[in-house]
C-alpha atoms as a PDB file:
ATOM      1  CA  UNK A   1    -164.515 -66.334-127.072  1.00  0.00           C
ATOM      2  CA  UNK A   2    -163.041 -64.226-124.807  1.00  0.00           C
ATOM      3  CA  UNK A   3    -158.906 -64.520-123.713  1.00  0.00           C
ATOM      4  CA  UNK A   4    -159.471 -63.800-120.238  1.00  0.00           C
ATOM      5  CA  UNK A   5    -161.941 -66.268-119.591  1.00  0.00           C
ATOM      6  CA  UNK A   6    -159.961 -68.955-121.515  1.00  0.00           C
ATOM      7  CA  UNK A   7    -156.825 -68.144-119.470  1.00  0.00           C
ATOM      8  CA  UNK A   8    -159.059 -68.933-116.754  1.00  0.00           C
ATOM      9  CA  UNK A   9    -160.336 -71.776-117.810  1.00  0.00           C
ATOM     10  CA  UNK A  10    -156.805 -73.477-118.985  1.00  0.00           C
ATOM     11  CA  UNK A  11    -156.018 -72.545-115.205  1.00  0.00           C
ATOM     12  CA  UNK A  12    -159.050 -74.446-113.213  1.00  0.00           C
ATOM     13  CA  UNK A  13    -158.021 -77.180-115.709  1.00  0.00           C
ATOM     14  CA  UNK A  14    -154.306 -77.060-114.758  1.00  0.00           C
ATOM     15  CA  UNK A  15    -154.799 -76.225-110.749  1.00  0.00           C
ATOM     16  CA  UNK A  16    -157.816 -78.571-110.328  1.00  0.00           C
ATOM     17  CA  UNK A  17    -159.414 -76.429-107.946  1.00  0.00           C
ATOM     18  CA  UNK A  18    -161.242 -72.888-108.165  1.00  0.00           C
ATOM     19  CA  UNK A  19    -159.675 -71.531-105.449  1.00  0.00           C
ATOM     20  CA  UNK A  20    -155.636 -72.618-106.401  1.00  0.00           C
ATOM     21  CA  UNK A  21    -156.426 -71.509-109.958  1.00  0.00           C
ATOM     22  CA  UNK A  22    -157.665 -67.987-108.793  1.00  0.00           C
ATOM     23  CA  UNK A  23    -154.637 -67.802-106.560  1.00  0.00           C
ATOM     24  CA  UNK A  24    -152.204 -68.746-109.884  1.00  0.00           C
ATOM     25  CA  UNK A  25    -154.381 -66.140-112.112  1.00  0.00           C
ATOM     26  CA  UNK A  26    -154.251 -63.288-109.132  1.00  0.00           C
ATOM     27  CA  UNK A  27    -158.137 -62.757-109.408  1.00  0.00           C
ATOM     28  CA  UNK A  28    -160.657 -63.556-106.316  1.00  0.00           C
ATOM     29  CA  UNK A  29    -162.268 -66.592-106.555  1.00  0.00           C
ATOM     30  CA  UNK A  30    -165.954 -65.285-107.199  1.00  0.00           C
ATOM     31  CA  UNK A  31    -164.779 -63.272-109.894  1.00  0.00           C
ATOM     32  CA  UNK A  32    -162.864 -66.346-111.810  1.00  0.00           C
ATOM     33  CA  UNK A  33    -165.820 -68.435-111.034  1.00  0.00           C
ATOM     34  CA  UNK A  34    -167.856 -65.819-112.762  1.00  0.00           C
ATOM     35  CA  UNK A  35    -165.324 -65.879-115.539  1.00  0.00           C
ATOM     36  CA  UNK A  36    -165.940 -69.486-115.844  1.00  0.00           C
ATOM     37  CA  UNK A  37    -170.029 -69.613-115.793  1.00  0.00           C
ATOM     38  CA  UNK A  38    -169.682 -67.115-117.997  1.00  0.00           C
ATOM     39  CA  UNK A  39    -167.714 -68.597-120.676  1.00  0.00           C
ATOM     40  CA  UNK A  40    -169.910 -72.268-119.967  1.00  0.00           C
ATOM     41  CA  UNK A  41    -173.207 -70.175-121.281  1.00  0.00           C
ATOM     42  CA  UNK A  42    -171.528 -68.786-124.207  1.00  0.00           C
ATOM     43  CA  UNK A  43    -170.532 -72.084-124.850  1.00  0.00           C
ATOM     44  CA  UNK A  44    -173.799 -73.529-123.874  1.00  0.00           C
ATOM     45  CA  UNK A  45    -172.420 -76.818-121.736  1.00  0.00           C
ATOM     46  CA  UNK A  46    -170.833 -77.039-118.389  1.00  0.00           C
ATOM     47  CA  UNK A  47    -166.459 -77.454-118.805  1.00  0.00           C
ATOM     48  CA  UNK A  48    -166.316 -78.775-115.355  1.00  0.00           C
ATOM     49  CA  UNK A  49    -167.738 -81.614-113.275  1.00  0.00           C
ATOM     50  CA  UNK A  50    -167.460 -80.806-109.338  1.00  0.00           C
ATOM     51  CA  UNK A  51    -166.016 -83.447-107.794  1.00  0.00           C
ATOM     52  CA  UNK A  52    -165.938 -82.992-103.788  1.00  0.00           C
ATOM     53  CA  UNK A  53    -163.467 -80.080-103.476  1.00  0.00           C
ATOM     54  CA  UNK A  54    -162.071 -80.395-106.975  1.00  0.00           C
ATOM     55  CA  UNK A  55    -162.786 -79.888-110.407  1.00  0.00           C
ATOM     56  CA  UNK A  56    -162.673 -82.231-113.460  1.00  0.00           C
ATOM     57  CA  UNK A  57    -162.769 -81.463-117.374  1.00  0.00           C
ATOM     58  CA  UNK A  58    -166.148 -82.903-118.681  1.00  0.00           C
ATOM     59  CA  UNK A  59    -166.173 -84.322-122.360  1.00  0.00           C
ATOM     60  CA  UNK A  60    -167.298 -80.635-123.487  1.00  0.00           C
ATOM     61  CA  UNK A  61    -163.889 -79.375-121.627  1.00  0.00           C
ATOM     62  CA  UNK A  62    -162.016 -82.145-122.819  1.00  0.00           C
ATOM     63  CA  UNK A  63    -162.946 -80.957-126.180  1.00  0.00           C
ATOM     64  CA  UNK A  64    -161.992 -77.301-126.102  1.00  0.00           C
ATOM     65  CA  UNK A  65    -158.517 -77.599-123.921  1.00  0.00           C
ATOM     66  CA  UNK A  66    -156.324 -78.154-126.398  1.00  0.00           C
ATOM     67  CA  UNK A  67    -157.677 -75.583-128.500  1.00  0.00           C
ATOM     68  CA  UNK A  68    -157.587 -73.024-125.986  1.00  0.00           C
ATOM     69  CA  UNK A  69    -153.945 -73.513-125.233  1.00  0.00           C
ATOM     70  CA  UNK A  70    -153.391 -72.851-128.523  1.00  0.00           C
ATOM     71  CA  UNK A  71    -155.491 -69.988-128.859  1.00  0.00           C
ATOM     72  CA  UNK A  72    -153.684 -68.537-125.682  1.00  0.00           C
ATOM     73  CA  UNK A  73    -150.453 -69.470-126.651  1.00  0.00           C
ATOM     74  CA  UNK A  74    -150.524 -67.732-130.073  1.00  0.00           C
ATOM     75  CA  UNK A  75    -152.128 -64.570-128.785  1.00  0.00           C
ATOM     76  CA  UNK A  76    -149.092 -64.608-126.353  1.00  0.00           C
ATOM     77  CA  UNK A  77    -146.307 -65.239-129.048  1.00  0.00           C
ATOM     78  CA  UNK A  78    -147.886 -62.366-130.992  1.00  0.00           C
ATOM     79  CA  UNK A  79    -147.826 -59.872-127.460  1.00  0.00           C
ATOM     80  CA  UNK A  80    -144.337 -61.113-127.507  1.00  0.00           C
ATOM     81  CA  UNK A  81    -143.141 -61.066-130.910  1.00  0.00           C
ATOM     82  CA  UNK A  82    -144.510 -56.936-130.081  1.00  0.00           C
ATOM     83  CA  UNK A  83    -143.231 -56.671-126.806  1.00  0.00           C
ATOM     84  CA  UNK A  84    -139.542 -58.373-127.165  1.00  0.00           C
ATOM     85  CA  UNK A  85    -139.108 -57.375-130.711  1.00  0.00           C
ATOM     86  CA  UNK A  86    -136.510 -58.978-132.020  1.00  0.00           C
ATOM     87  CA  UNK A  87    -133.677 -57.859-128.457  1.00  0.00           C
ATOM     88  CA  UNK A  88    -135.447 -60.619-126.451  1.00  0.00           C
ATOM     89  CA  UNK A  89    -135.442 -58.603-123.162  1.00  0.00           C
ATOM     90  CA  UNK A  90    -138.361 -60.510-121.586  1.00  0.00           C
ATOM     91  CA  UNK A  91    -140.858 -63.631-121.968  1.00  0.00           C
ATOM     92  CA  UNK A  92    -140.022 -67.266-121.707  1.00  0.00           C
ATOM     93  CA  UNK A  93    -139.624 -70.432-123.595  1.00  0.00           C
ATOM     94  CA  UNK A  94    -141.536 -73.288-122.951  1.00  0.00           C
ATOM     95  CA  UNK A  95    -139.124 -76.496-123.990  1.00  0.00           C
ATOM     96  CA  UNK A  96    -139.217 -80.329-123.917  1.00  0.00           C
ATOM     97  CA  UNK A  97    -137.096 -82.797-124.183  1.00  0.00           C
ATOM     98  CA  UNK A  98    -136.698 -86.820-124.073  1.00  0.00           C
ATOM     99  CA  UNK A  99    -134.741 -87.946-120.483  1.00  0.00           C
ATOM    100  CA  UNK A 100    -131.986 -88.619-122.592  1.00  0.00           C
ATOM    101  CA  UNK A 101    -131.484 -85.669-124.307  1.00  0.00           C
ATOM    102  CA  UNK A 102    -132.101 -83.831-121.355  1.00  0.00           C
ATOM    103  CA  UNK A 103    -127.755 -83.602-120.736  1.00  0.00           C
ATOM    104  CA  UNK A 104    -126.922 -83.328-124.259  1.00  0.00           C
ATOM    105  CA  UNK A 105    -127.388 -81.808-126.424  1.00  0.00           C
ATOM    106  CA  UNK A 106    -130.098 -79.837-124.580  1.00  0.00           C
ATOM    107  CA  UNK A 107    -128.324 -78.902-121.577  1.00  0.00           C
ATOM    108  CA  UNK A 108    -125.575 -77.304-123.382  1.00  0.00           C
ATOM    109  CA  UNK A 109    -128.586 -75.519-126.091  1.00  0.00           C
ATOM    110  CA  UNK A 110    -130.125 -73.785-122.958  1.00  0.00           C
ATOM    111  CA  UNK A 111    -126.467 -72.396-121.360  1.00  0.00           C
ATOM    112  CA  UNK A 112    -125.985 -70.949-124.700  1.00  0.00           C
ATOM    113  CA  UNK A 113    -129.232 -69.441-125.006  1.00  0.00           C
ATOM    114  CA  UNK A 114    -129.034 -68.156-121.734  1.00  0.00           C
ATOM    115  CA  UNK A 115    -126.083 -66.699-122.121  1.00  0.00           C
ATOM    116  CA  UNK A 116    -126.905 -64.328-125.084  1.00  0.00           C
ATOM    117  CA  UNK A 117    -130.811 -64.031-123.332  1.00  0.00           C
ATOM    118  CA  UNK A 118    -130.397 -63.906-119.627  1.00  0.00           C
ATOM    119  CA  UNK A 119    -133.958 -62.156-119.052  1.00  0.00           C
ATOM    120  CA  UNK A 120    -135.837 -65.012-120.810  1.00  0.00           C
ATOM    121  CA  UNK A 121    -136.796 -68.112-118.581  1.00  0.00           C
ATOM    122  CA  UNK A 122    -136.675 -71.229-120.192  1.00  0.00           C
ATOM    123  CA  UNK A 123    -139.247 -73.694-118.389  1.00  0.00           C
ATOM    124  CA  UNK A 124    -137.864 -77.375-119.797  1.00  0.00           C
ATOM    125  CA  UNK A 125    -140.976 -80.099-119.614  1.00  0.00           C
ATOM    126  CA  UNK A 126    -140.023 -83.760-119.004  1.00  0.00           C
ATOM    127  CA  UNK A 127    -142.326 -85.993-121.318  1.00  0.00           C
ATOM    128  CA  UNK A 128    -142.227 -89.918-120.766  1.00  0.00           C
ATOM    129  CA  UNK A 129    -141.584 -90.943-124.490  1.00  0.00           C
ATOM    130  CA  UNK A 130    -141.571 -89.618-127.836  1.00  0.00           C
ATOM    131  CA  UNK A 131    -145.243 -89.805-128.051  1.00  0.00           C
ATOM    132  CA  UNK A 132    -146.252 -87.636-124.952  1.00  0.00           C
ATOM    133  CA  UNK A 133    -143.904 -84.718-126.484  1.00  0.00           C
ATOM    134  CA  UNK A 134    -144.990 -84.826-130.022  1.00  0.00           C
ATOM    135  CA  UNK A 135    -148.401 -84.465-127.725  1.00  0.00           C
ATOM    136  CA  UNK A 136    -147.368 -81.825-125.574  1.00  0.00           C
ATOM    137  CA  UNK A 137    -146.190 -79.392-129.130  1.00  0.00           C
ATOM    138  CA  UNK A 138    -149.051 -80.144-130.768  1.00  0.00           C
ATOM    139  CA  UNK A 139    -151.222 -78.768-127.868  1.00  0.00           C
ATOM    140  CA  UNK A 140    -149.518 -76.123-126.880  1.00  0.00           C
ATOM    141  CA  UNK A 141    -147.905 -77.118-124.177  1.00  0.00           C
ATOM    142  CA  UNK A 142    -144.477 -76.892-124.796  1.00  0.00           C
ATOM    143  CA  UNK A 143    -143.460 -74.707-128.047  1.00  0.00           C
ATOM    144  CA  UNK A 144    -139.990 -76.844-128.976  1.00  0.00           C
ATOM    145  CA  UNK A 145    -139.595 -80.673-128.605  1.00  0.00           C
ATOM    146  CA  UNK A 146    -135.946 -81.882-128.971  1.00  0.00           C
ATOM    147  CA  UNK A 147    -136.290 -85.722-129.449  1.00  0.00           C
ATOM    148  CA  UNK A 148    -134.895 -88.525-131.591  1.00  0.00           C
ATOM    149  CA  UNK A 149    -137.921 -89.773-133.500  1.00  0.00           C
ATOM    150  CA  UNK A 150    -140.941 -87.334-134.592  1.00  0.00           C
ATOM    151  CA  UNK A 151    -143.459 -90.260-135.694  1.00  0.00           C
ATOM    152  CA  UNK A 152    -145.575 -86.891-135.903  1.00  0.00           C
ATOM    153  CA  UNK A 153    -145.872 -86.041-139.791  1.00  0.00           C
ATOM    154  CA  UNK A 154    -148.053 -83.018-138.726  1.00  0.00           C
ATOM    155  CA  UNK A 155    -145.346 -81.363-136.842  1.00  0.00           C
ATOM    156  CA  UNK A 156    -142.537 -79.536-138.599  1.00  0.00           C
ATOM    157  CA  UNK A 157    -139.484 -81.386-137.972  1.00  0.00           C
ATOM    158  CA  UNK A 158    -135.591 -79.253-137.473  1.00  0.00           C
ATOM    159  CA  UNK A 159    -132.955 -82.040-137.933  1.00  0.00           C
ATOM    160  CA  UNK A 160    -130.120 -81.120-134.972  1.00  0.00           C
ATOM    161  CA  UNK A 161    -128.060 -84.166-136.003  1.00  0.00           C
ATOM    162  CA  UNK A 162    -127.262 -87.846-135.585  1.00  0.00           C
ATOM    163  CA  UNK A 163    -125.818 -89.553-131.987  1.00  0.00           C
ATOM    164  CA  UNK A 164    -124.096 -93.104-131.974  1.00  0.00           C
ATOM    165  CA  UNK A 165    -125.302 -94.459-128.522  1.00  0.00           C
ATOM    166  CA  UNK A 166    -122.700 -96.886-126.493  1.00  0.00           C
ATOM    167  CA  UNK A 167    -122.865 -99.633-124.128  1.00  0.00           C
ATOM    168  CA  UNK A 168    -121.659 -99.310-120.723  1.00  0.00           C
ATOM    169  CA  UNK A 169    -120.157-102.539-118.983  1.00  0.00           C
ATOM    170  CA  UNK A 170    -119.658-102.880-115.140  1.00  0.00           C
ATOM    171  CA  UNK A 171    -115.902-102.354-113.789  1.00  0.00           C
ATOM    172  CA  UNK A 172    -113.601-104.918-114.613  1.00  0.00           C
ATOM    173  CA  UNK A 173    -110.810-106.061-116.825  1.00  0.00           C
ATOM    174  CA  UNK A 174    -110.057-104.179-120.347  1.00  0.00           C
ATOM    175  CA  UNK A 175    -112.369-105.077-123.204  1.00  0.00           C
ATOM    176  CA  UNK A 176    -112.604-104.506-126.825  1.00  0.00           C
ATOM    177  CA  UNK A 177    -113.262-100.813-127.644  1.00  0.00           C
ATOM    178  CA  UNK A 178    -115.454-102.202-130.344  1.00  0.00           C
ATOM    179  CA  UNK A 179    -117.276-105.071-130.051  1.00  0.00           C
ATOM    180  CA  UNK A 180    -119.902-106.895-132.768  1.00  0.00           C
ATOM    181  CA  UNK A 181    -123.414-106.162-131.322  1.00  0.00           C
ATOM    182  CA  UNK A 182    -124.242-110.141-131.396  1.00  0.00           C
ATOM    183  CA  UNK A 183    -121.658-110.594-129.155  1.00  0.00           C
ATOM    184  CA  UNK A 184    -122.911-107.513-127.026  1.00  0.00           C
ATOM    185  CA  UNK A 185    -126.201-109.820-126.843  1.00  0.00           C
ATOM    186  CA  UNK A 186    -124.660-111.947-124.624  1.00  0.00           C
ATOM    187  CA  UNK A 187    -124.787-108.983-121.704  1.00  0.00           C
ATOM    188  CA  UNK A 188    -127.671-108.984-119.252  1.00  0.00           C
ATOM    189  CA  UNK A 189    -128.658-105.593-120.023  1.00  0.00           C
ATOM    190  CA  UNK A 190    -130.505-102.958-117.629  1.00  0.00           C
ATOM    191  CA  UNK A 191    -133.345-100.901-119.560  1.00  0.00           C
ATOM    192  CA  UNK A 192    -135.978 -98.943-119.697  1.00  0.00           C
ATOM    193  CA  UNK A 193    -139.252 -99.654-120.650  1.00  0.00           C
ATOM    194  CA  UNK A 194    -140.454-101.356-123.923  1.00  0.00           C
ATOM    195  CA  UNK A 195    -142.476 -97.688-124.930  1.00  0.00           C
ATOM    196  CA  UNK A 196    -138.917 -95.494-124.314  1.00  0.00           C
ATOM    197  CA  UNK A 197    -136.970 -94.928-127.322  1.00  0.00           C
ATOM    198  CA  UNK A 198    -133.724 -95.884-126.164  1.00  0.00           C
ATOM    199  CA  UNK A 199    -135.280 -99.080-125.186  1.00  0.00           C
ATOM    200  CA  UNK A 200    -136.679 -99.457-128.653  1.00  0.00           C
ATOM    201  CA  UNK A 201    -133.629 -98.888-130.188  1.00  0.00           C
ATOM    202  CA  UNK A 202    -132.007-101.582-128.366  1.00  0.00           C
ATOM    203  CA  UNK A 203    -134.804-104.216-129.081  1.00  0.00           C
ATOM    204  CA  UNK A 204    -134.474-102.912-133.153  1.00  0.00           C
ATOM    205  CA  UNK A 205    -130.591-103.113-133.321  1.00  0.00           C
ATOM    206  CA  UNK A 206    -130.396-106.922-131.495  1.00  0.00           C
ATOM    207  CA  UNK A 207    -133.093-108.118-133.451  1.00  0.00           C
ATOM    208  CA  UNK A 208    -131.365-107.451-137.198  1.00  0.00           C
ATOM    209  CA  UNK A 209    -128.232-108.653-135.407  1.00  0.00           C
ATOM    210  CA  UNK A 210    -130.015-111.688-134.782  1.00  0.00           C
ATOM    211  CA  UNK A 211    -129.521-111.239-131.038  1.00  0.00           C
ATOM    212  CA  UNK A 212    -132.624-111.107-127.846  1.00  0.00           C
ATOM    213  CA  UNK A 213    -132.198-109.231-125.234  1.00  0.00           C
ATOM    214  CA  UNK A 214    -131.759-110.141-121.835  1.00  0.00           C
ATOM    215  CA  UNK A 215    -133.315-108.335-119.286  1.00  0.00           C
ATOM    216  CA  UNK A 216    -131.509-107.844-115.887  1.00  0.00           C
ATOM    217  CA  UNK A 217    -133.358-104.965-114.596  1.00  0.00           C
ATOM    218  CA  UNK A 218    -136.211-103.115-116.181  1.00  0.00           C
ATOM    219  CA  UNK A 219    -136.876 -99.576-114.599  1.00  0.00           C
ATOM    220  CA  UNK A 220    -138.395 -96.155-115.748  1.00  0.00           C
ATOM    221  CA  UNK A 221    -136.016 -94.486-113.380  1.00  0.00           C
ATOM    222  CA  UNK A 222    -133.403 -93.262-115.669  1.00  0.00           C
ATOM    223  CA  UNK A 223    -131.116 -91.988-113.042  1.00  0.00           C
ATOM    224  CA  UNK A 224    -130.610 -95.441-111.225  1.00  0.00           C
ATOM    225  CA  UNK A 225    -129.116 -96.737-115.062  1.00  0.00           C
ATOM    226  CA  UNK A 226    -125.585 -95.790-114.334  1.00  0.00           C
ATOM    227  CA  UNK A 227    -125.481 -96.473-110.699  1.00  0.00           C
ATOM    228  CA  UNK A 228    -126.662-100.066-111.515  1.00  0.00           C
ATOM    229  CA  UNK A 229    -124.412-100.834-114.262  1.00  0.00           C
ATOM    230  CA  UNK A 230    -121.450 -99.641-111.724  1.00  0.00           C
ATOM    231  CA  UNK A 231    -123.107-102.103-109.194  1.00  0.00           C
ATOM    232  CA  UNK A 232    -122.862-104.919-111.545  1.00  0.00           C
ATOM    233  CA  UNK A 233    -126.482-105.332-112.130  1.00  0.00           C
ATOM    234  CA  UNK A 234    -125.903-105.395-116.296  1.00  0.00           C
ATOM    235  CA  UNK A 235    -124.676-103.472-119.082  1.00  0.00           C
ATOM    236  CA  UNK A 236    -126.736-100.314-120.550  1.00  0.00           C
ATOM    237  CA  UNK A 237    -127.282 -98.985-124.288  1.00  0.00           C
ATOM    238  CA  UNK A 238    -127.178 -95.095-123.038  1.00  0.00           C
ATOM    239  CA  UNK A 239    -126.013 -92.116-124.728  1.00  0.00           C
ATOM    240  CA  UNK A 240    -122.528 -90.774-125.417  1.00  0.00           C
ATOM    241  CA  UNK A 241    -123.100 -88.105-122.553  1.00  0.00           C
ATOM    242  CA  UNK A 242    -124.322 -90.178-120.069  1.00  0.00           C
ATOM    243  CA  UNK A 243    -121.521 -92.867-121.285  1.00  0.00           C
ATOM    244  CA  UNK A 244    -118.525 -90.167-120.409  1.00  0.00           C
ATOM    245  CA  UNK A 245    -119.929 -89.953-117.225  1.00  0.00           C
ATOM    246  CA  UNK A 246    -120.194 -93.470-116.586  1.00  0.00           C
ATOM    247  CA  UNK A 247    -116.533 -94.253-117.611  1.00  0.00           C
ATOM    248  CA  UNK A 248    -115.440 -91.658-115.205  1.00  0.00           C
ATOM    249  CA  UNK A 249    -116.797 -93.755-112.502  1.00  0.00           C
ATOM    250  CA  UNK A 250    -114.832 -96.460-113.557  1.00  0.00           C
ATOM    251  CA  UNK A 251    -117.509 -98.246-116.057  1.00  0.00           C
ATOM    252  CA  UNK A 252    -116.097 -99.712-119.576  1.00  0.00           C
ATOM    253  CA  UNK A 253    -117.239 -98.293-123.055  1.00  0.00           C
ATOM    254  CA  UNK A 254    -117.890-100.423-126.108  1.00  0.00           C
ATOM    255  CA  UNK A 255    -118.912 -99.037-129.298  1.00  0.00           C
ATOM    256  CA  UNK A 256    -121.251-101.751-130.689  1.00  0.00           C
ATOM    257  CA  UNK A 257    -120.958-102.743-134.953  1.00  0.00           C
ATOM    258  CA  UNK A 258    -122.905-101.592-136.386  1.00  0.00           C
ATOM    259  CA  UNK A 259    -123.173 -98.550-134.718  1.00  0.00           C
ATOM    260  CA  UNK A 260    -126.517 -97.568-132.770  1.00  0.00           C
ATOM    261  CA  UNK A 261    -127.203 -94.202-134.000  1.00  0.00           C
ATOM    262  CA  UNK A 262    -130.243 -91.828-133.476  1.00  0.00           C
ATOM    263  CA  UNK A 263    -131.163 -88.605-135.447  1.00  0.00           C
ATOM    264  CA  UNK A 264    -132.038 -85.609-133.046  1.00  0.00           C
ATOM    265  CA  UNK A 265    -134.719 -83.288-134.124  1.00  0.00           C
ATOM    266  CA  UNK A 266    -136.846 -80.358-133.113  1.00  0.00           C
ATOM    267  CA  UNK A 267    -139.989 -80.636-133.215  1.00  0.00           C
ATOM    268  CA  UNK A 268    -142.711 -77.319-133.751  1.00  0.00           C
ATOM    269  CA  UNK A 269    -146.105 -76.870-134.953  1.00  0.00           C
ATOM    270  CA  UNK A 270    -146.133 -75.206-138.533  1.00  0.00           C
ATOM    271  CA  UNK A 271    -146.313 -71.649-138.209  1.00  0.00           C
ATOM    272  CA  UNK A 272    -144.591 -68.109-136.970  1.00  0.00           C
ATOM    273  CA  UNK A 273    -142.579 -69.305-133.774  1.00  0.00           C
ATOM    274  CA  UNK A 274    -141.643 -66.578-131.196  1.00  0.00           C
ATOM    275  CA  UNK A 275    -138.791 -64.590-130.688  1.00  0.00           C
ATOM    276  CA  UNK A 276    -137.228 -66.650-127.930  1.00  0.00           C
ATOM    277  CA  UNK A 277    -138.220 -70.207-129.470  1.00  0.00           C
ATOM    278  CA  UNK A 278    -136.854 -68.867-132.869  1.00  0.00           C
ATOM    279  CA  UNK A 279    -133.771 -67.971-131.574  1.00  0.00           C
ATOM    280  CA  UNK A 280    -133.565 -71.283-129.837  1.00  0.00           C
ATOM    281  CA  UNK A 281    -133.372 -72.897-132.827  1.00  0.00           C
ATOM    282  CA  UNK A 282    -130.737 -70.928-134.743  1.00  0.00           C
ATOM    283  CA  UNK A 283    -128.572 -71.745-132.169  1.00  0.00           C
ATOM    284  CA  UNK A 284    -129.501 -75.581-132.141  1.00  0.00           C
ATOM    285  CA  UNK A 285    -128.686 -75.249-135.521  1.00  0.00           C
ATOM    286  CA  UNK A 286    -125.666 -73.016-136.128  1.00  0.00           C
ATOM    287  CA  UNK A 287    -121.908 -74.017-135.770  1.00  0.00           C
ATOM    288  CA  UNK A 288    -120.865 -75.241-132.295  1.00  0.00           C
ATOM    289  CA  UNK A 289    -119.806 -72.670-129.705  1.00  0.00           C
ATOM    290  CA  UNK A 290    -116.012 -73.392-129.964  1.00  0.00           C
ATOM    291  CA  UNK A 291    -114.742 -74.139-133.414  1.00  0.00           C
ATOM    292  CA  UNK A 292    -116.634 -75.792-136.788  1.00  0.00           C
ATOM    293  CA  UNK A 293    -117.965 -79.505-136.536  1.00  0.00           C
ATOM    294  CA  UNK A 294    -120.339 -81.322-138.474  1.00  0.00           C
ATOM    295  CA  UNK A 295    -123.549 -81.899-137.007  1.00  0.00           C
ATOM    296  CA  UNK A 296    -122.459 -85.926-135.633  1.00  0.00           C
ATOM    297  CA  UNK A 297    -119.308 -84.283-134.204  1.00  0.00           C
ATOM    298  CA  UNK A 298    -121.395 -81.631-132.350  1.00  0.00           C
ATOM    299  CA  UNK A 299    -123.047 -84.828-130.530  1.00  0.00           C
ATOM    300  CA  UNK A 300    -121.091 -87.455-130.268  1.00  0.00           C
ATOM    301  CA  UNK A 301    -117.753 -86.065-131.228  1.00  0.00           C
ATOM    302  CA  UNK A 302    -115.271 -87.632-133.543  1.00  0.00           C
ATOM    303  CA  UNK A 303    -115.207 -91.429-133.866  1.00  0.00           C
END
């Protein structure tokens, strides 16, 4: 199968129309369309189903997709690996990342790799849940998936270390720094959905602490957490990043008992990585910038 015509193909799939795809490629439209009825008779089945103006994957595209971001993606690693060498002068690096590890520790991951790399783009994907990234390494995609469960056995796994999440309380009088998470049950809490992990987290730790939650507010919209916890909608389980900022805005910590604690990994498919993804992750997991920590400190800092 030929590159070219793949590249093409992943494009119509991406754009949705012929004629945005051949403006993303840089090619004229009859000569990507020709690209593409090409590639459908040496495949022997039409990829696309013409839908008014646009373009859908038929179950034959459906099929090849995810291999042909893979086949494109390791053909461009390899022009990399070539191109870059090992100085990392050009290219990119295609990362994802749960919500809430977008701020830490990813955030902080990218302004160091930047740093060293300032010619390499890093183009950070925003998957719903845990599932959708392990989906978006595994085809290609995205080459790196920081998250805090893998429930992916086929993807190799980089442990970056573990995070005790805290619960944020509305403004008001002084409470216990510490407080036993039954008693933490008794907060109507704001959260995200039942398939987020944070959210599943939350349901785990109150149910072995013999608590339920209570709901106030449910909402995918991550970014309206805080802000609603400082309105006085309910407390929030959230992470120690997101929990500094909160406090500054006049919110109350509490450190729940037992602790709440999520391991971080990176997620990538088995194999050579490139230069830019590989570098990514001896930084992820080297010593911090400033000074020696252990892995839990790097997070969450010292308890």
């Amino acid at each position: 199968m030929d590159l070219r015509r793949l590249g093409y193909f992943l494009a119509v799939a991406d754009q949705g129309t012929m004629t945005r795809a051949a403006a993303a490629s840089f090619v004229s439209q009859p000569a990507l369309s020709k690209a593409i009825r090409e590639l459908e008779s040496e495949l022997g089945t039409a990829l696309f189903d013409r839908v008014g103006r646009r373009v859908v994957l038929t179950a034959a595209g459906e099929a090849l997709i995810d291999h042909a971001r893979r086949a494109v993606r390791d053909v461009q690693a390899g022009a990399e690996a070539v191109a870059a060498v090992a100085a990392l002068v050009a290219g990119h690096l295609d990362l994802g990342c749960l919500p809430t590890l977008a701020a830490q520790p990813t955030a902080g991951l990218i302004g160091r790799f930047r740093a060293e790399h300032p010619k390499v783009t890093v183009r950070l994907a925003d998957p719903d849940d845990p599932v959708d990234l392990a989906a978006m390494v595994r085809n290609g995609t995205v080459e790196l998936g920081i998250t805090d469960s893998t429930g992916a056995e086929d993807l190799a796994a980089v442990g970056l270390g573990i995070e005790d999440l805290v619960f944020i309380l509305p403004p008001g009088p002084d409470v216990a720094a510490v407080q036993p998470l039954l008693r933490l049950g008794e907060q109507a809490m704001v959260v995200t959905p039942p398939n987020t992990s944070s959210r599943q987290k939350l349901d785990l730790a109150m149910a072995a602490a013999g608590a339920t939650v209570l709901i106030a507010v449910e909402t995918p919209q991550r970014e309206a957490i805080v802000p609603l916890v400082l309105a006085g909608a309910g407390a929030a389980l959230v992470s120690p990043g997101t929990a500094a900022t909160a406090q500054r805005l006049g919110a109350r910590l509490v450190r729940p008992r037992p602790a709440i604690s999520r391991s971080i990994v990176c997620l990538h498919r088995a194999g050579a990585l490139s230069p830019a993804a590989a570098r990514f992750l001896d930084l992820a997991t080297g010593p911090p910038a400033h000074g020696v920590g252990s892995s839990r400190d790097r997070l969450t800092g010292s308890r």
